[in-house]
PDB file of N, CA and C in Angstrom:
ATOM      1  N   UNK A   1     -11.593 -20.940  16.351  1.00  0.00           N
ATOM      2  CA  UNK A   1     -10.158 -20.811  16.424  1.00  0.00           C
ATOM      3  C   UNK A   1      -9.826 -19.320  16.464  1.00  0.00           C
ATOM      4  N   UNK A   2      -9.428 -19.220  17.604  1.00  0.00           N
ATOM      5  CA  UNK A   2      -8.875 -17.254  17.807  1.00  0.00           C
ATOM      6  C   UNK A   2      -6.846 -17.719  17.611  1.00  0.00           C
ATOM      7  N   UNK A   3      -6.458 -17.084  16.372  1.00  0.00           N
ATOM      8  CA  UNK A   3      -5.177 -16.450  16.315  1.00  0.00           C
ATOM      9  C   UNK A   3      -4.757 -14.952  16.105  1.00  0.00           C
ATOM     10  N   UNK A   4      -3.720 -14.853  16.565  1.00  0.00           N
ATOM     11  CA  UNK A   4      -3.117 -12.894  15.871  1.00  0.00           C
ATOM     12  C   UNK A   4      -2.839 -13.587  14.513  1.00  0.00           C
ATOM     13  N   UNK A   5      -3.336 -12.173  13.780  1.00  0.00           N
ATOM     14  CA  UNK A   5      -3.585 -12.916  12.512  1.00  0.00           C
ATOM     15  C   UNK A   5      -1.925 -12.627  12.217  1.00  0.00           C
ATOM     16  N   UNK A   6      -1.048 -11.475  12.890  1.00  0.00           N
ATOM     17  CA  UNK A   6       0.229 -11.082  12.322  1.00  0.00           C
ATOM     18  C   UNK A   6       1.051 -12.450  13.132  1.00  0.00           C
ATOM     19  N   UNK A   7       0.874 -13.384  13.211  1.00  0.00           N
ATOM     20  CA  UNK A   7       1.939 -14.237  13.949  1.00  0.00           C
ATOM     21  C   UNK A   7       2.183 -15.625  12.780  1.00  0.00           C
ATOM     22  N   UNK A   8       3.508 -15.605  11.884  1.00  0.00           N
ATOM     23  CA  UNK A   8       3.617 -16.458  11.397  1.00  0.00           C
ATOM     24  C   UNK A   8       2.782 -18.310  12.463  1.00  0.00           C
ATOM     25  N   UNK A   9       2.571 -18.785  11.880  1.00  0.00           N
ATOM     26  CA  UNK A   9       1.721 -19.992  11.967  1.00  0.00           C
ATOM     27  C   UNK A   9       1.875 -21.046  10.771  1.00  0.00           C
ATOM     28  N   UNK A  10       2.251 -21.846  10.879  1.00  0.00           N
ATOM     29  CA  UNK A  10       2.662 -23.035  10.036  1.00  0.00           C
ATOM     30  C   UNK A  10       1.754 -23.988   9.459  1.00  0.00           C
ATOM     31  N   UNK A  11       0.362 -23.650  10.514  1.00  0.00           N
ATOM     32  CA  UNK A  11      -0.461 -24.731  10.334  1.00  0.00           C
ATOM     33  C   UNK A  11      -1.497 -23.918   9.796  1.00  0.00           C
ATOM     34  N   UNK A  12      -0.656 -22.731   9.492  1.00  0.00           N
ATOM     35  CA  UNK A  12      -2.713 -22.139   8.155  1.00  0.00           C
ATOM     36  C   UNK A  12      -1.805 -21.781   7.451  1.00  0.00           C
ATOM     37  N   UNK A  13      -0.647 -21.609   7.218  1.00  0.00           N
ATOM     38  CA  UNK A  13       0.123 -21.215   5.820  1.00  0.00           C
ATOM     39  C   UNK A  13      -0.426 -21.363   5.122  1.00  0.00           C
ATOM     40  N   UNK A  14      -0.949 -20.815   3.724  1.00  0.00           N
ATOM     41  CA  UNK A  14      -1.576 -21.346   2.446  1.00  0.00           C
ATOM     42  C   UNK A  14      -2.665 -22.250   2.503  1.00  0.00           C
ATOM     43  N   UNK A  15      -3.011 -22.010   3.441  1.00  0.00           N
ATOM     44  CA  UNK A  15      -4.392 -22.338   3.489  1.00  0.00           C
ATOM     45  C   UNK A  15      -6.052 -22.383   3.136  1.00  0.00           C
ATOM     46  N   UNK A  16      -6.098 -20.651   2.905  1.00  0.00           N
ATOM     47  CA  UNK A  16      -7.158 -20.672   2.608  1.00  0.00           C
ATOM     48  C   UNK A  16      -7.414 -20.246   0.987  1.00  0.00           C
ATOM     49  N   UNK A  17      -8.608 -20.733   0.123  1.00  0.00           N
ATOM     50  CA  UNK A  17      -8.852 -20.198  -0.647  1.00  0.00           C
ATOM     51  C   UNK A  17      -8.857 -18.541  -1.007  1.00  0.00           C
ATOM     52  N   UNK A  18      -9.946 -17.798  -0.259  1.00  0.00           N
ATOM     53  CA  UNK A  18     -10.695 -16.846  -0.282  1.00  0.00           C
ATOM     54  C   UNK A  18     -10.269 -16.581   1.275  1.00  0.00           C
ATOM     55  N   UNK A  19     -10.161 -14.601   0.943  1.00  0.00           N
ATOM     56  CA  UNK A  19     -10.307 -13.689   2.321  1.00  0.00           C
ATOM     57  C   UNK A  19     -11.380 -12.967   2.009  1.00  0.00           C
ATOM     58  N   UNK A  20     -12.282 -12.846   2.787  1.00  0.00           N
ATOM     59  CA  UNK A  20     -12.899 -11.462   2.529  1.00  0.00           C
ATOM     60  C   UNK A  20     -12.534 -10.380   3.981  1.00  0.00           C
ATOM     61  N   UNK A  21     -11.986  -9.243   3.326  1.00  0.00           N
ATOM     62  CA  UNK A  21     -11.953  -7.842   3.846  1.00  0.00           C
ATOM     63  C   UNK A  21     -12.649  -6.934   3.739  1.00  0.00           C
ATOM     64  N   UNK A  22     -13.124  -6.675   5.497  1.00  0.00           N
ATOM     65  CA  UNK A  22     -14.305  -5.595   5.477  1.00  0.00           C
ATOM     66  C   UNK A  22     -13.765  -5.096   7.226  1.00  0.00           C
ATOM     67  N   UNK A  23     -13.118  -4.013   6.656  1.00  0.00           N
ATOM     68  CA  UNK A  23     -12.816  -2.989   7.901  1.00  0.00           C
ATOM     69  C   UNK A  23     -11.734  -3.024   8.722  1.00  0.00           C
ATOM     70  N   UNK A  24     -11.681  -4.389   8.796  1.00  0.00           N
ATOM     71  CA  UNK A  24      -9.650  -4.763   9.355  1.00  0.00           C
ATOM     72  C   UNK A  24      -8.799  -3.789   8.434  1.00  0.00           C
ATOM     73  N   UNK A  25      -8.457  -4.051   7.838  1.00  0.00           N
ATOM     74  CA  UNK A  25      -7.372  -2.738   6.892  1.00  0.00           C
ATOM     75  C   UNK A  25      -7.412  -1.410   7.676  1.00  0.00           C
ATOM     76  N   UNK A  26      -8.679  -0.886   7.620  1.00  0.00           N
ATOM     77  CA  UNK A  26      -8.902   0.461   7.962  1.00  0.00           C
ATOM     78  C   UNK A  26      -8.569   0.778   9.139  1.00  0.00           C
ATOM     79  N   UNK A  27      -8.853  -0.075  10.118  1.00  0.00           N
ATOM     80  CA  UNK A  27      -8.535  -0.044  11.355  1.00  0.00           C
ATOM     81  C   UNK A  27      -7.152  -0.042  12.123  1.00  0.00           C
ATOM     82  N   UNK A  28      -6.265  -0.595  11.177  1.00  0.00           N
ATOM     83  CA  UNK A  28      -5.468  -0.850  11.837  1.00  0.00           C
ATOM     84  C   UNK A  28      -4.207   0.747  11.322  1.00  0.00           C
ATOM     85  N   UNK A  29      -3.172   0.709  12.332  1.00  0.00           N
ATOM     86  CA  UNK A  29      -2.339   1.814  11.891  1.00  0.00           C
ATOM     87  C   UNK A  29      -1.682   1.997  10.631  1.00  0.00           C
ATOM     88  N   UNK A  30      -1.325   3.001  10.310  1.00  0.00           N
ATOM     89  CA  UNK A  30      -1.198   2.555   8.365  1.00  0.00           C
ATOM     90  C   UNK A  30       0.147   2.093   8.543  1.00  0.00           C
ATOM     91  N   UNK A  31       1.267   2.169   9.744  1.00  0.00           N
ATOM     92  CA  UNK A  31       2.683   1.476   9.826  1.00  0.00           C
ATOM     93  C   UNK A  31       2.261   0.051   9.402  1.00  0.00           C
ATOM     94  N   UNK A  32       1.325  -0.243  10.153  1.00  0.00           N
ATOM     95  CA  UNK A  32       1.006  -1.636   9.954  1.00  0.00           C
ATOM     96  C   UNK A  32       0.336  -2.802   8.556  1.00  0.00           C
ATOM     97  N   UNK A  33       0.534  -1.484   7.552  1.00  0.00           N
ATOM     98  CA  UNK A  33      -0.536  -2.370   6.909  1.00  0.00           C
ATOM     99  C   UNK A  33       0.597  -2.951   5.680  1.00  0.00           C
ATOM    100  N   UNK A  34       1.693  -2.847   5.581  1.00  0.00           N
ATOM    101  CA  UNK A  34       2.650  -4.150   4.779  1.00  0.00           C
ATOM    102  C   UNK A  34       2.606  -5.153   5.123  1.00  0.00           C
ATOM    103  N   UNK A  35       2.279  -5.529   6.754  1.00  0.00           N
ATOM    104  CA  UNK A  35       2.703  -6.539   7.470  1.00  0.00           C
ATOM    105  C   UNK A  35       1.274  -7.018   7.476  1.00  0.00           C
ATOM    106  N   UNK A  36      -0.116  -6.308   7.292  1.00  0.00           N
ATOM    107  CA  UNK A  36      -1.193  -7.173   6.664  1.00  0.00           C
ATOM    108  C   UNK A  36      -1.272  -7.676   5.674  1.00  0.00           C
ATOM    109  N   UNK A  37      -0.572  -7.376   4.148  1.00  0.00           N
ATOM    110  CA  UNK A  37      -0.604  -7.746   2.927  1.00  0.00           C
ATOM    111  C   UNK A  37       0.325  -8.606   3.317  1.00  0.00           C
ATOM    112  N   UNK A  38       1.673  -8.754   3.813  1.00  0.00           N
ATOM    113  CA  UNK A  38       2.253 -10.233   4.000  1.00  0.00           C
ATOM    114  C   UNK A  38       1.596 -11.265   4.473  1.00  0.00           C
ATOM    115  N   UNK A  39       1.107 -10.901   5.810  1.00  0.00           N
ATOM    116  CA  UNK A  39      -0.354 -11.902   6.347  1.00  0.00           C
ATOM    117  C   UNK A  39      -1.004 -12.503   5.638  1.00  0.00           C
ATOM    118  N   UNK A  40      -1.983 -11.566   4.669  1.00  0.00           N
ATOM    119  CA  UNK A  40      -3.181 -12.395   3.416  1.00  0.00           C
ATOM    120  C   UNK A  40      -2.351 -13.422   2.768  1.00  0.00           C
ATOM    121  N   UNK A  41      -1.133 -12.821   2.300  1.00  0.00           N
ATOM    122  CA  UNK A  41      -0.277 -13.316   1.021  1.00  0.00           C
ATOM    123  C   UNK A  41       0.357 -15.048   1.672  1.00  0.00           C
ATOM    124  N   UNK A  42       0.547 -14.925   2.988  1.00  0.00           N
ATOM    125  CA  UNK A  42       0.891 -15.933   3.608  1.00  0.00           C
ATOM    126  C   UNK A  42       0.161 -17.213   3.878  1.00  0.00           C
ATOM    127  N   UNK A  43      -1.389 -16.549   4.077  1.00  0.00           N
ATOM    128  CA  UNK A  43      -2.391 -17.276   4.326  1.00  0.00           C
ATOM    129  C   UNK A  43      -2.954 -17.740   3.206  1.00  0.00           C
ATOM    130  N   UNK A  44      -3.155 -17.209   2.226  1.00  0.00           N
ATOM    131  CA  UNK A  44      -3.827 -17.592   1.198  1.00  0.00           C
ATOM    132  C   UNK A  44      -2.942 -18.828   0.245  1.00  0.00           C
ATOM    133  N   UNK A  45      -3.788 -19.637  -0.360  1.00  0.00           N
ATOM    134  CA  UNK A  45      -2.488 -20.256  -1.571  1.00  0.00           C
ATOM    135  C   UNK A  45      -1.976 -20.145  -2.462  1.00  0.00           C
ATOM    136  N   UNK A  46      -1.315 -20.351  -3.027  1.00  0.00           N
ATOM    137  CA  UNK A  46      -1.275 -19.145  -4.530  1.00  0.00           C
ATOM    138  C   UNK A  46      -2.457 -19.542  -5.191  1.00  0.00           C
ATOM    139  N   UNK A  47      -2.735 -18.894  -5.945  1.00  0.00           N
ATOM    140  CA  UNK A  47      -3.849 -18.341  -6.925  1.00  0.00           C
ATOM    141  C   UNK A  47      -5.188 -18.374  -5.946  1.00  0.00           C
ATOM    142  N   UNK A  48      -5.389 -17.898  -4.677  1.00  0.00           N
ATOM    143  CA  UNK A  48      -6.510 -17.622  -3.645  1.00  0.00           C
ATOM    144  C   UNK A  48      -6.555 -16.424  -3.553  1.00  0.00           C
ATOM    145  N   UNK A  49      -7.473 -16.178  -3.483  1.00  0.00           N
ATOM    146  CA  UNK A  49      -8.216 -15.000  -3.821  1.00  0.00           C
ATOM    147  C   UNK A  49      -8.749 -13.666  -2.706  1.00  0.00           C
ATOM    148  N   UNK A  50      -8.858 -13.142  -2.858  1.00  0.00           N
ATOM    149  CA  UNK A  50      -9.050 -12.067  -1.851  1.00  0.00           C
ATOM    150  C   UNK A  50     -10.091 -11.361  -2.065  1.00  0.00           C
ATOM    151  N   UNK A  51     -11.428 -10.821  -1.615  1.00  0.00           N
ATOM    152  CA  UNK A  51     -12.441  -9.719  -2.097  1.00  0.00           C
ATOM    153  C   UNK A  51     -12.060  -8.703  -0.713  1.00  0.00           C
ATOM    154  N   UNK A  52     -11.562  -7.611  -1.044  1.00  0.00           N
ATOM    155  CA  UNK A  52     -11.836  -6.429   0.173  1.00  0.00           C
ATOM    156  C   UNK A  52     -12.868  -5.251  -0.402  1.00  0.00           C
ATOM    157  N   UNK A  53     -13.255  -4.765   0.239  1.00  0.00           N
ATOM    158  CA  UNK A  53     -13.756  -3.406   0.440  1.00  0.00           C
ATOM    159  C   UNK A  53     -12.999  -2.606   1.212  1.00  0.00           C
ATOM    160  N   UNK A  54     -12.257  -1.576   0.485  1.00  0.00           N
ATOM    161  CA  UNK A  54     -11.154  -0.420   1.597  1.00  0.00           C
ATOM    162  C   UNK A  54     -12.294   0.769   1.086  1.00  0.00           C
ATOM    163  N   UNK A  55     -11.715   1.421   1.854  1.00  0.00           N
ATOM    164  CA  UNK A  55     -12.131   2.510   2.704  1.00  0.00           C
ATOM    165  C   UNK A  55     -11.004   3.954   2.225  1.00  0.00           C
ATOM    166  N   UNK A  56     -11.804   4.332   0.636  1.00  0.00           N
ATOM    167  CA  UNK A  56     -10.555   4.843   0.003  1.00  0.00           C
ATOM    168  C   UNK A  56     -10.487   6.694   0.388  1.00  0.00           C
ATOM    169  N   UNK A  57      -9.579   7.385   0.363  1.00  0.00           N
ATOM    170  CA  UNK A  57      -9.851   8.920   0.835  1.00  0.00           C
ATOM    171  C   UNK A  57      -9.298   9.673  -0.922  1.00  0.00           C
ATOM    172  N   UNK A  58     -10.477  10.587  -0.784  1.00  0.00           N
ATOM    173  CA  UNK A  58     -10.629  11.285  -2.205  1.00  0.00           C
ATOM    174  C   UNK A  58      -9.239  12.187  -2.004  1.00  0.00           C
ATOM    175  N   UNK A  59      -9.337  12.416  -2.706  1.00  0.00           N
ATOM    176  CA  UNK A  59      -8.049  13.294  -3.115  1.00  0.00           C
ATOM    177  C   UNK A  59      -8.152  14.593  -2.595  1.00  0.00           C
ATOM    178  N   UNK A  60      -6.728  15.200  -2.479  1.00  0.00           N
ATOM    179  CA  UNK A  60      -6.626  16.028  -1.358  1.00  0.00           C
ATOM    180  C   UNK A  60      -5.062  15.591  -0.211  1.00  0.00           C
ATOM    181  N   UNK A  61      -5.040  16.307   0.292  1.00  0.00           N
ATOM    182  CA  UNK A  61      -3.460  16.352   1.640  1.00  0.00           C
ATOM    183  C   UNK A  61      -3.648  14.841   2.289  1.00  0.00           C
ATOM    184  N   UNK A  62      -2.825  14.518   2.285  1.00  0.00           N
ATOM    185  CA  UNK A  62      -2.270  13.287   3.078  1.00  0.00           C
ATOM    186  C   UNK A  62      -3.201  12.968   4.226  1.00  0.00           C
ATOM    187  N   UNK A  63      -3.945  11.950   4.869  1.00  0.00           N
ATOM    188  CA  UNK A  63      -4.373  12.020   6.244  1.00  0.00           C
ATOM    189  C   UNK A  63      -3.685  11.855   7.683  1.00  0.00           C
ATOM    190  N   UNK A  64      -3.737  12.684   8.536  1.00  0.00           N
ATOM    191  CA  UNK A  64      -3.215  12.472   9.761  1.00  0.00           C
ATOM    192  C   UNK A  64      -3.307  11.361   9.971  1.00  0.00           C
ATOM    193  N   UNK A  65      -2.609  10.734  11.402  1.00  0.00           N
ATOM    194  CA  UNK A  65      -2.868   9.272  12.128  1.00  0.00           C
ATOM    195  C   UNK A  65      -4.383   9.671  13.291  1.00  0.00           C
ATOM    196  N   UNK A  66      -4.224  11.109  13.332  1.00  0.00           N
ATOM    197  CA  UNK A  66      -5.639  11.206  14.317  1.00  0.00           C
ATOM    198  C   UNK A  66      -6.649  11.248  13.922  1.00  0.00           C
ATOM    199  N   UNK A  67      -7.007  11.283  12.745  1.00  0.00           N
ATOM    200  CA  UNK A  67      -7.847  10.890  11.639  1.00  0.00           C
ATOM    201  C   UNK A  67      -8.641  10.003  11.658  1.00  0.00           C
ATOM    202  N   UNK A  68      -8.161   8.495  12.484  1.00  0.00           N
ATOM    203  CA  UNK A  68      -8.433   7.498  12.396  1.00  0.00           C
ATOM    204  C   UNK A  68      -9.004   6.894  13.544  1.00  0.00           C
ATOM    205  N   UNK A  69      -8.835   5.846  13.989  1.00  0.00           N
ATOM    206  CA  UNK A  69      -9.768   5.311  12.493  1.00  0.00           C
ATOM    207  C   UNK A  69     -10.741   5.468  12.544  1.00  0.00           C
ATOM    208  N   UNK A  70     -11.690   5.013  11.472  1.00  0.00           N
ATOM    209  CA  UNK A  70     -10.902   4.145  10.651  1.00  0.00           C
ATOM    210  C   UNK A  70      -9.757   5.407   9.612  1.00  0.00           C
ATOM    211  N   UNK A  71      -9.244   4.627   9.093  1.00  0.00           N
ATOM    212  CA  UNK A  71      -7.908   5.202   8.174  1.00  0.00           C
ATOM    213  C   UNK A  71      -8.244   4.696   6.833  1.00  0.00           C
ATOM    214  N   UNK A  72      -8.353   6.399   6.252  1.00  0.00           N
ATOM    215  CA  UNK A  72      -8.461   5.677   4.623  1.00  0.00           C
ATOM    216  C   UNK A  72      -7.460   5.114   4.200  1.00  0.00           C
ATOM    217  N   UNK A  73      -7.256   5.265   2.602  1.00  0.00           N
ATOM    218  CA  UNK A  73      -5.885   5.142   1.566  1.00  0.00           C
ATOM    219  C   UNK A  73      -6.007   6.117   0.513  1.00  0.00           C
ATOM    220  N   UNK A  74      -5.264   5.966  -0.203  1.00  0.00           N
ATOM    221  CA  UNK A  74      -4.951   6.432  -1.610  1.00  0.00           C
ATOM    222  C   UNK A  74      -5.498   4.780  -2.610  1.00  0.00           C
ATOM    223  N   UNK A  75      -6.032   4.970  -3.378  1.00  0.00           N
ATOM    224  CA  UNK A  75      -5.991   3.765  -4.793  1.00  0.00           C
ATOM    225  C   UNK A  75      -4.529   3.832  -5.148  1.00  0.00           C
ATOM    226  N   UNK A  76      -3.584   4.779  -5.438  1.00  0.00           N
ATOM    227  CA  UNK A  76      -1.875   4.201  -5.694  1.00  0.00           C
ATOM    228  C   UNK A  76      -1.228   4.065  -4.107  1.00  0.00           C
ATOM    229  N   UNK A  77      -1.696   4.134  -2.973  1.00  0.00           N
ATOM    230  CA  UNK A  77      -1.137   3.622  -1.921  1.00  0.00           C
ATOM    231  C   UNK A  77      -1.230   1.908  -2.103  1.00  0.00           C
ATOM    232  N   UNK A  78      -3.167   2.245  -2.312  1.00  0.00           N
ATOM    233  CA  UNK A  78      -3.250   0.313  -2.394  1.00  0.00           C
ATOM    234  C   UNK A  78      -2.569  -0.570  -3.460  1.00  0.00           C
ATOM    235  N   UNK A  79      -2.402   0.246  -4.356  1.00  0.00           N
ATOM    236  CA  UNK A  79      -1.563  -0.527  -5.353  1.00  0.00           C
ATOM    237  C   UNK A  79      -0.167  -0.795  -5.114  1.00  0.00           C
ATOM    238  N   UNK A  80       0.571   0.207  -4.411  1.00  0.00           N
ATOM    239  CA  UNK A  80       1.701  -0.122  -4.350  1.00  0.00           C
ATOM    240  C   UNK A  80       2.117  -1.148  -2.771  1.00  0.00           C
ATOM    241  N   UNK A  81       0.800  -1.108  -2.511  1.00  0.00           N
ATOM    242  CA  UNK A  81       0.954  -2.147  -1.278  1.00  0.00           C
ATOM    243  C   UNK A  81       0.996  -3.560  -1.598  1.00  0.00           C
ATOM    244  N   UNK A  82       0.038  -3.652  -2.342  1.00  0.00           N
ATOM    245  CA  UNK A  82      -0.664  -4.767  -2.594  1.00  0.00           C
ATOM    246  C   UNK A  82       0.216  -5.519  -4.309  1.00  0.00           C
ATOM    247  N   UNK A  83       0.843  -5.007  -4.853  1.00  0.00           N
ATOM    248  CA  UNK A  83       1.586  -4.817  -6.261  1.00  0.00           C
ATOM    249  C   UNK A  83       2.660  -4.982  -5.983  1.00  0.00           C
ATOM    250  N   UNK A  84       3.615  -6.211  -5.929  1.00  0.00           N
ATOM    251  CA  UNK A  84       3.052  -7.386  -7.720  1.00  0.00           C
ATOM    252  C   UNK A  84       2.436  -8.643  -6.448  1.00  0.00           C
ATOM    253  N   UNK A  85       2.297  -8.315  -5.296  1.00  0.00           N
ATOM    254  CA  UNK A  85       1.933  -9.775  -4.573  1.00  0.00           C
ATOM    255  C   UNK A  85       0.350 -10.526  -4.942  1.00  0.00           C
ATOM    256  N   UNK A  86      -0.319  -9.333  -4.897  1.00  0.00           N
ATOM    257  CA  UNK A  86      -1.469  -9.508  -5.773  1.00  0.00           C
ATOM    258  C   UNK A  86      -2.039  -8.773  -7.391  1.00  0.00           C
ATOM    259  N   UNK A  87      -2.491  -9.335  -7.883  1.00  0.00           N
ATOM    260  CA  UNK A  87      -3.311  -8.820  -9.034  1.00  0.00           C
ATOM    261  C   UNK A  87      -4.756  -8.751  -8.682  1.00  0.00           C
ATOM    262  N   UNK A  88      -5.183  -7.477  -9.562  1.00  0.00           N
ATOM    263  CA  UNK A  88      -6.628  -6.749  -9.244  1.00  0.00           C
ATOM    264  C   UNK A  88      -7.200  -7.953 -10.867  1.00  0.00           C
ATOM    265  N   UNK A  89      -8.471  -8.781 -10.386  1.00  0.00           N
ATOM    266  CA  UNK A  89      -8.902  -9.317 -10.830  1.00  0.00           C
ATOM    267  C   UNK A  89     -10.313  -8.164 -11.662  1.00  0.00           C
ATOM    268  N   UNK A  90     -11.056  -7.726 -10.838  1.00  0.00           N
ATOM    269  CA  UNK A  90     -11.807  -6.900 -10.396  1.00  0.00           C
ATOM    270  C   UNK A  90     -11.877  -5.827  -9.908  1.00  0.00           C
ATOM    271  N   UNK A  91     -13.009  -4.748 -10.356  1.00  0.00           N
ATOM    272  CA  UNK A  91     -12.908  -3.672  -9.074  1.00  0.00           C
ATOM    273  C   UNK A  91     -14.164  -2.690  -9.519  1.00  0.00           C
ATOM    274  N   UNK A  92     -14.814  -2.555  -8.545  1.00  0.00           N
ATOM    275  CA  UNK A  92     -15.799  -1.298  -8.627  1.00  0.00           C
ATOM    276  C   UNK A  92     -15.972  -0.242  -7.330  1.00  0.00           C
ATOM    277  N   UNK A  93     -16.320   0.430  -7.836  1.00  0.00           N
ATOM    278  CA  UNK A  93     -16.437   1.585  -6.538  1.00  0.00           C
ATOM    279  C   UNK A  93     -18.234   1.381  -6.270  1.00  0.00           C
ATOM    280  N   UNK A  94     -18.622   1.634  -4.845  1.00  0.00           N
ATOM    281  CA  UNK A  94     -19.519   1.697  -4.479  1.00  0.00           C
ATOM    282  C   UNK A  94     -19.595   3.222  -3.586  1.00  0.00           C
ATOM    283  N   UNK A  95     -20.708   3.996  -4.104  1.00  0.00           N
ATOM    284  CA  UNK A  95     -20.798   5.272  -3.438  1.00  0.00           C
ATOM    285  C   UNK A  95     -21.043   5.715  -2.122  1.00  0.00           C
ATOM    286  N   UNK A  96     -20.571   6.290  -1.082  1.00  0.00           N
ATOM    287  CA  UNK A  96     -21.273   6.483  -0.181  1.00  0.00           C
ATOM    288  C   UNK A  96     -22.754   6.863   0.154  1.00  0.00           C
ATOM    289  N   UNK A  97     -23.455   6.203   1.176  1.00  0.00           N
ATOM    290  CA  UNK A  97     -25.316   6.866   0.912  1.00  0.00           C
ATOM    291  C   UNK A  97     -25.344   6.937   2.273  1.00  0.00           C
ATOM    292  N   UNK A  98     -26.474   7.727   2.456  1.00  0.00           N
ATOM    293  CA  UNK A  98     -26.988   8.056   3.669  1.00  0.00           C
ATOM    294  C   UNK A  98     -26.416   9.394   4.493  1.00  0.00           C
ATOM    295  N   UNK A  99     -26.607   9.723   5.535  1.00  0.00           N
ATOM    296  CA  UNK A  99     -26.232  11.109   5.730  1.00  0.00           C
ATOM    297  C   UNK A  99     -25.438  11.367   6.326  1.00  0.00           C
ATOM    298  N   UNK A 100     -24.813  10.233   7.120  1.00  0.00           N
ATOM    299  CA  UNK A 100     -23.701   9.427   7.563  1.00  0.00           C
ATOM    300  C   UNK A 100     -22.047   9.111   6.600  1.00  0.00           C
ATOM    301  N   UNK A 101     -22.471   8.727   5.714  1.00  0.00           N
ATOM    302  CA  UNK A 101     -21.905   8.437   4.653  1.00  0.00           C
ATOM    303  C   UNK A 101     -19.881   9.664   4.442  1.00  0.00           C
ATOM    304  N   UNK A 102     -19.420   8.594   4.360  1.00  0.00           N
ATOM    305  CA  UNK A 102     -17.626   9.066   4.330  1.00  0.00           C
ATOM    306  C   UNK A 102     -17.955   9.838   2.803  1.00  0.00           C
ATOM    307  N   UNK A 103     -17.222  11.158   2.664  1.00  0.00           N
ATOM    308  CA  UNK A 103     -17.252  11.767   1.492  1.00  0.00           C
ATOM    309  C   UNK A 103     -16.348  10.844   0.544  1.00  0.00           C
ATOM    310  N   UNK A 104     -15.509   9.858   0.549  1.00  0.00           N
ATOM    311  CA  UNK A 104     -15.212   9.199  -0.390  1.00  0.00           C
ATOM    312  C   UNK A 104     -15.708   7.950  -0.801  1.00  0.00           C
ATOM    313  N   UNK A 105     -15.886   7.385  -1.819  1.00  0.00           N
ATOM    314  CA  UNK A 105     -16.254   6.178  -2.222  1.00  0.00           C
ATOM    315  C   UNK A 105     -15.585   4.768  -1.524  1.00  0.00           C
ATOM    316  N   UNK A 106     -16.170   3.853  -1.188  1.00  0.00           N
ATOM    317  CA  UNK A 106     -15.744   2.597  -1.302  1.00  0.00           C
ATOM    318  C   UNK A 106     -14.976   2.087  -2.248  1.00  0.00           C
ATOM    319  N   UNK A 107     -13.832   1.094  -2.533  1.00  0.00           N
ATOM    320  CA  UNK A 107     -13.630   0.590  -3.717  1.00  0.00           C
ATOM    321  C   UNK A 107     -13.423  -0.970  -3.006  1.00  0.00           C
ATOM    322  N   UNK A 108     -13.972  -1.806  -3.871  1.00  0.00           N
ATOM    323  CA  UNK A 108     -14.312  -3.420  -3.743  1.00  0.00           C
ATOM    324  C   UNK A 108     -13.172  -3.863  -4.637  1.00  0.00           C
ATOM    325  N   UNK A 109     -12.660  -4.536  -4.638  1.00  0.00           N
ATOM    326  CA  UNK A 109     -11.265  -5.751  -5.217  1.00  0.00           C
ATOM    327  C   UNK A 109     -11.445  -6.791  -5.341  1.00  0.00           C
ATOM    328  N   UNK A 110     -11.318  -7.695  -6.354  1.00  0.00           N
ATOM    329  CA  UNK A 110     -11.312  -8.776  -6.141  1.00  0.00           C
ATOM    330  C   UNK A 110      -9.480  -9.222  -6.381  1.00  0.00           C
ATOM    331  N   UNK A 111      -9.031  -9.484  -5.909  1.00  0.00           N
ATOM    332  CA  UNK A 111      -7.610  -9.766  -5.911  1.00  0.00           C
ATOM    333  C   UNK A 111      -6.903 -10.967  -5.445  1.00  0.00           C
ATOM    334  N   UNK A 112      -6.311 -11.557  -6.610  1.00  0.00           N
ATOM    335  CA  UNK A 112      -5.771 -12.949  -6.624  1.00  0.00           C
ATOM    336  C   UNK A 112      -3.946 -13.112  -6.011  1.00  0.00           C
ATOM    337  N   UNK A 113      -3.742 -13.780  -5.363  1.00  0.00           N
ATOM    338  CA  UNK A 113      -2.536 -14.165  -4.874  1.00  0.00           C
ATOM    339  C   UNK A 113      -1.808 -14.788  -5.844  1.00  0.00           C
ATOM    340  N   UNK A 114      -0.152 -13.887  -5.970  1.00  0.00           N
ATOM    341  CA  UNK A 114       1.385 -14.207  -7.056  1.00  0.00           C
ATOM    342  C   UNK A 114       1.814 -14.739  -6.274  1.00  0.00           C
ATOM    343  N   UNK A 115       2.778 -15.781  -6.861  1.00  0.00           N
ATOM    344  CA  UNK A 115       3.981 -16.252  -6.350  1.00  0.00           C
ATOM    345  C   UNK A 115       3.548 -17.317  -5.629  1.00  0.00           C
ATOM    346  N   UNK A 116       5.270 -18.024  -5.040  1.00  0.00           N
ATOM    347  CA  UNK A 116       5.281 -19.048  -3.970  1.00  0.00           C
ATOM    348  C   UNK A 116       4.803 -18.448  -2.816  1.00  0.00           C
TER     349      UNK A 116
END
């Protein structure tokens, strides 16, 4: 089944248990990313759950849009994105390795869906 995931749809409303996020976020323009947390929040049922991995930027000046992508965040960007629609169940940071490796850390979520 191929849908845009941003297109209200009636027939996966609250549907799924569990999202896992790995790299969609990052990718997409940061205008865009309220209208992904409505998406999850839409799709999921209440109390369904979410695990992402974002793609967080250490501290320091704001990032350009040419920057990207992928496009980091801020940890209080994601919170205030994601806050009060979800609660952080979980969370650890995983380090960057290899020589390749983004100078900021990973941070993993496990995050549960509020509300109707």
């Amino acid at each position: 089944m191929l849908k845009d995931l941003f297109a209200p749809d009636a027939g996966t409303n609250g549907t799924f248990d569990w999202i896992f996020e790995h790299t969609c976020f990052c990718a997409l323009q940061p205008d865009r990313r309220p209208d992904y947390v409505d998406a999850l929040h839409r799709l999921l049922h209440p109390g369904g759950q979410l695990l992402a991995i974002f793609f967080c930027q250490a501290s320091g000046p704001e990032e350009r849009p040419e920057q990207g992508p992928p496009f980091a965040i801020k940890v209080a960007e994601l919170d205030r994105l994601f806050t009060p629609r979800f609660r952080v169940e979980e969370e650890f940071v995983v380090p960057g390795i290899g020589p390749d490796a983004h100078a900021a850390p990973d941070l993993v979520r496990r995050l549960r869906r509020q509300g109707p």
